[in-house]
Protein backbone atom coordinates (compact mmCIF):
# COMPACT_ATOMS: atom_id res chain seq x y z
CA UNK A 1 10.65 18.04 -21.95
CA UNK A 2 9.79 20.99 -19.23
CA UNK A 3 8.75 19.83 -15.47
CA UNK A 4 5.82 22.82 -14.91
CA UNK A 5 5.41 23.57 -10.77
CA UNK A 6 3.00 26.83 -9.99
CA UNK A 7 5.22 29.16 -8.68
CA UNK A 8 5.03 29.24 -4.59
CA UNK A 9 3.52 26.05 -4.77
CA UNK A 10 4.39 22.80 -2.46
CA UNK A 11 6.01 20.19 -4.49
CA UNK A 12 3.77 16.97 -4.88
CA UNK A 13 3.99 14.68 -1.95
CA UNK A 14 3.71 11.76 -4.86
CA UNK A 15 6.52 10.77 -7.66
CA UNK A 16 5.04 13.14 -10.15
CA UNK A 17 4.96 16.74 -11.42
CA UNK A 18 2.01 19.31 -11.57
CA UNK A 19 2.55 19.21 -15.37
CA UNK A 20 4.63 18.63 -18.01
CA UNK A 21 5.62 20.55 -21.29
CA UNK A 22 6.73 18.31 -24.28
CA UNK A 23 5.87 18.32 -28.49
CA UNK A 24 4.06 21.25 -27.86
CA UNK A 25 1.84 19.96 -25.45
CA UNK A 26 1.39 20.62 -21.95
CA UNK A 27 0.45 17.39 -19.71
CA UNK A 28 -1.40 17.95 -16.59
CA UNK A 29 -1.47 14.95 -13.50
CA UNK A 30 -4.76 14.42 -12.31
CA UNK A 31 -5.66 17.64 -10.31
CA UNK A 32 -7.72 17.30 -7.09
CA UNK A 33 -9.77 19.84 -5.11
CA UNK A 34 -6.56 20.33 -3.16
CA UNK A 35 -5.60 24.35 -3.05
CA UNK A 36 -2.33 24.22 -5.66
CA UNK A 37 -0.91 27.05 -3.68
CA UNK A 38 -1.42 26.42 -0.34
CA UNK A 39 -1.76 22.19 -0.15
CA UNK A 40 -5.02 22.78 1.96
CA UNK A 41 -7.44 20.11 0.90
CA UNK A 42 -11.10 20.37 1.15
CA UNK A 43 -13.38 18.15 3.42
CA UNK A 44 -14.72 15.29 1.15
CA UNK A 45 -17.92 15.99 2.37
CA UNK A 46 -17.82 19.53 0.26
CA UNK A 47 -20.35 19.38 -2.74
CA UNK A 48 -18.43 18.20 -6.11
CA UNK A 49 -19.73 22.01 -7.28
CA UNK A 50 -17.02 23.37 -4.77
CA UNK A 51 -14.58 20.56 -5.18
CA UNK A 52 -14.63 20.80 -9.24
CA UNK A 53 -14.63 25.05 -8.49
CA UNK A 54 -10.99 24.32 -7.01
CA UNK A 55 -9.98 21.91 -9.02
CA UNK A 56 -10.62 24.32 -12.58
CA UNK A 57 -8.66 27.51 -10.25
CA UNK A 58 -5.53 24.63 -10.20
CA UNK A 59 -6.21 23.75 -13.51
CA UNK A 60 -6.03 28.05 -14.28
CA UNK A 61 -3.10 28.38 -12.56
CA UNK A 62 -1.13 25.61 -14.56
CA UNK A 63 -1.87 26.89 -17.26
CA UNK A 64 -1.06 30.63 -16.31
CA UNK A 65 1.86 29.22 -15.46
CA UNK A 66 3.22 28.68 -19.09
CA UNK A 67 1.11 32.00 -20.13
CA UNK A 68 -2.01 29.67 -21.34
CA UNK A 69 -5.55 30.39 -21.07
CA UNK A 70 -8.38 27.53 -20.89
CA UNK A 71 -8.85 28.65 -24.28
CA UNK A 72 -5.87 26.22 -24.77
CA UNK A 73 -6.98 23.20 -23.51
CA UNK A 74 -7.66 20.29 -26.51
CA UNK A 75 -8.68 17.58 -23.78
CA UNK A 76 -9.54 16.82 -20.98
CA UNK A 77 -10.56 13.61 -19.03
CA UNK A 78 -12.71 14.26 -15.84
CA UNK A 79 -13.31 11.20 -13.31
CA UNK A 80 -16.29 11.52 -10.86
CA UNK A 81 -17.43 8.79 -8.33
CA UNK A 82 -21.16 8.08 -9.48
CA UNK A 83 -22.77 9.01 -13.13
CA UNK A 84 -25.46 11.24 -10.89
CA UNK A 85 -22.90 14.13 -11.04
CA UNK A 86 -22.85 14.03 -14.73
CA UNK A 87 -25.13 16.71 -15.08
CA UNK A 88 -23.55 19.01 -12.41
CA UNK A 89 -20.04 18.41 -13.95
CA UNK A 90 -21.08 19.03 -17.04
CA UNK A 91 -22.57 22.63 -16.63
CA UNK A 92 -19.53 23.53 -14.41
CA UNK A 93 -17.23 22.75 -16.98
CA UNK A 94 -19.74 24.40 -19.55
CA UNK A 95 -19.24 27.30 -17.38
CA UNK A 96 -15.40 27.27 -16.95
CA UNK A 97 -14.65 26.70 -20.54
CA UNK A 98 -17.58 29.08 -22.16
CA UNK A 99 -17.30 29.13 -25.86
CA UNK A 100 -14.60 26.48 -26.11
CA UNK A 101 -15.38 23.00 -26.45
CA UNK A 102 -12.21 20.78 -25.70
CA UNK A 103 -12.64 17.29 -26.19
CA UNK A 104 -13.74 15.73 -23.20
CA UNK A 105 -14.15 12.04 -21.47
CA UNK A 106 -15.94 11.69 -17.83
CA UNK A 107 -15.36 9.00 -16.81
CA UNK A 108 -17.57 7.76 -13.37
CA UNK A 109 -15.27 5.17 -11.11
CA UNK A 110 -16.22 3.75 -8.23
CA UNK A 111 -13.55 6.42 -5.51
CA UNK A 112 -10.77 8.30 -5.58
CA UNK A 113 -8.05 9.68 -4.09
CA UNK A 114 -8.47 10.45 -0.25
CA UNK A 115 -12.20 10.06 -0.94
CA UNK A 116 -12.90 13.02 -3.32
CA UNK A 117 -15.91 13.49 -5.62
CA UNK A 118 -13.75 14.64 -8.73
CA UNK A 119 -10.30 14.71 -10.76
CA UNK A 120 -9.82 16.51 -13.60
CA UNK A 121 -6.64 15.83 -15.99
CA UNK A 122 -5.70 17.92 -19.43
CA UNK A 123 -3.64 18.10 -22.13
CA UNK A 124 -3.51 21.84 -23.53
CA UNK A 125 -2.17 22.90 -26.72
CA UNK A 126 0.93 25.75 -26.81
């Protein structure tokens, strides 16, 4: 087993790691539209377009972090507070992943973390 941090990046303030190599797999945590590299988090009043935009660059740079491309990915579970960003969330991640079709769950709950719109987490394959 391989604890993954992005290079320059503050540790978690939480018990956990960015990510986690083991059997081949790579593990994400649940990423939110917090900047990986700089800890800046976005107002939760910013659309969940621009929230989910920061939360696929995280996603990016975990994988480029173990050379891996979204390409990669095999799942992915995406939580969003209220099924009427279904749609949105759904051509976003249309456009991130293109071609490739991971398995995916969304999953709407009533809030999350510090009051954010969206959390993505992955499991990519080596």
């Amino acid at each position: 087993m391989q604890k993954i941090q992005v290079k320059d990046s503050p540790r978690p303030v939480g018990h956990y790691s960015q990510a986690i190599v083991s059997g081949g797999l790579l593990f994400t945590s649940g990423i939110l539209p917090i900047k990986i590299k700089t800890a800046e988090k976005l107002p939760v009043e910013s659309s969940i377009e621009v929230q989910l935009t920061v939360v696929f660059d995280n996603l990016k740079q975990i994988l480029q972090e173990v050379g891996l491309t979204s390409d990669k990915v095999v799942k992915s579970t995406v939580y969003i507070t209220g099924g009427e960003n279904w749609g949105v969330v759904n051509d976003l991640y249309a456009h991130f992943f293109g071609e490739h079709r991971p398995t995916r769950s969304i999953i709407p709950v009533p809030e999350l973390h510090f009051g954010y719109k969206v959390e993505l987490e992955a499991i990519a394959e080596l």
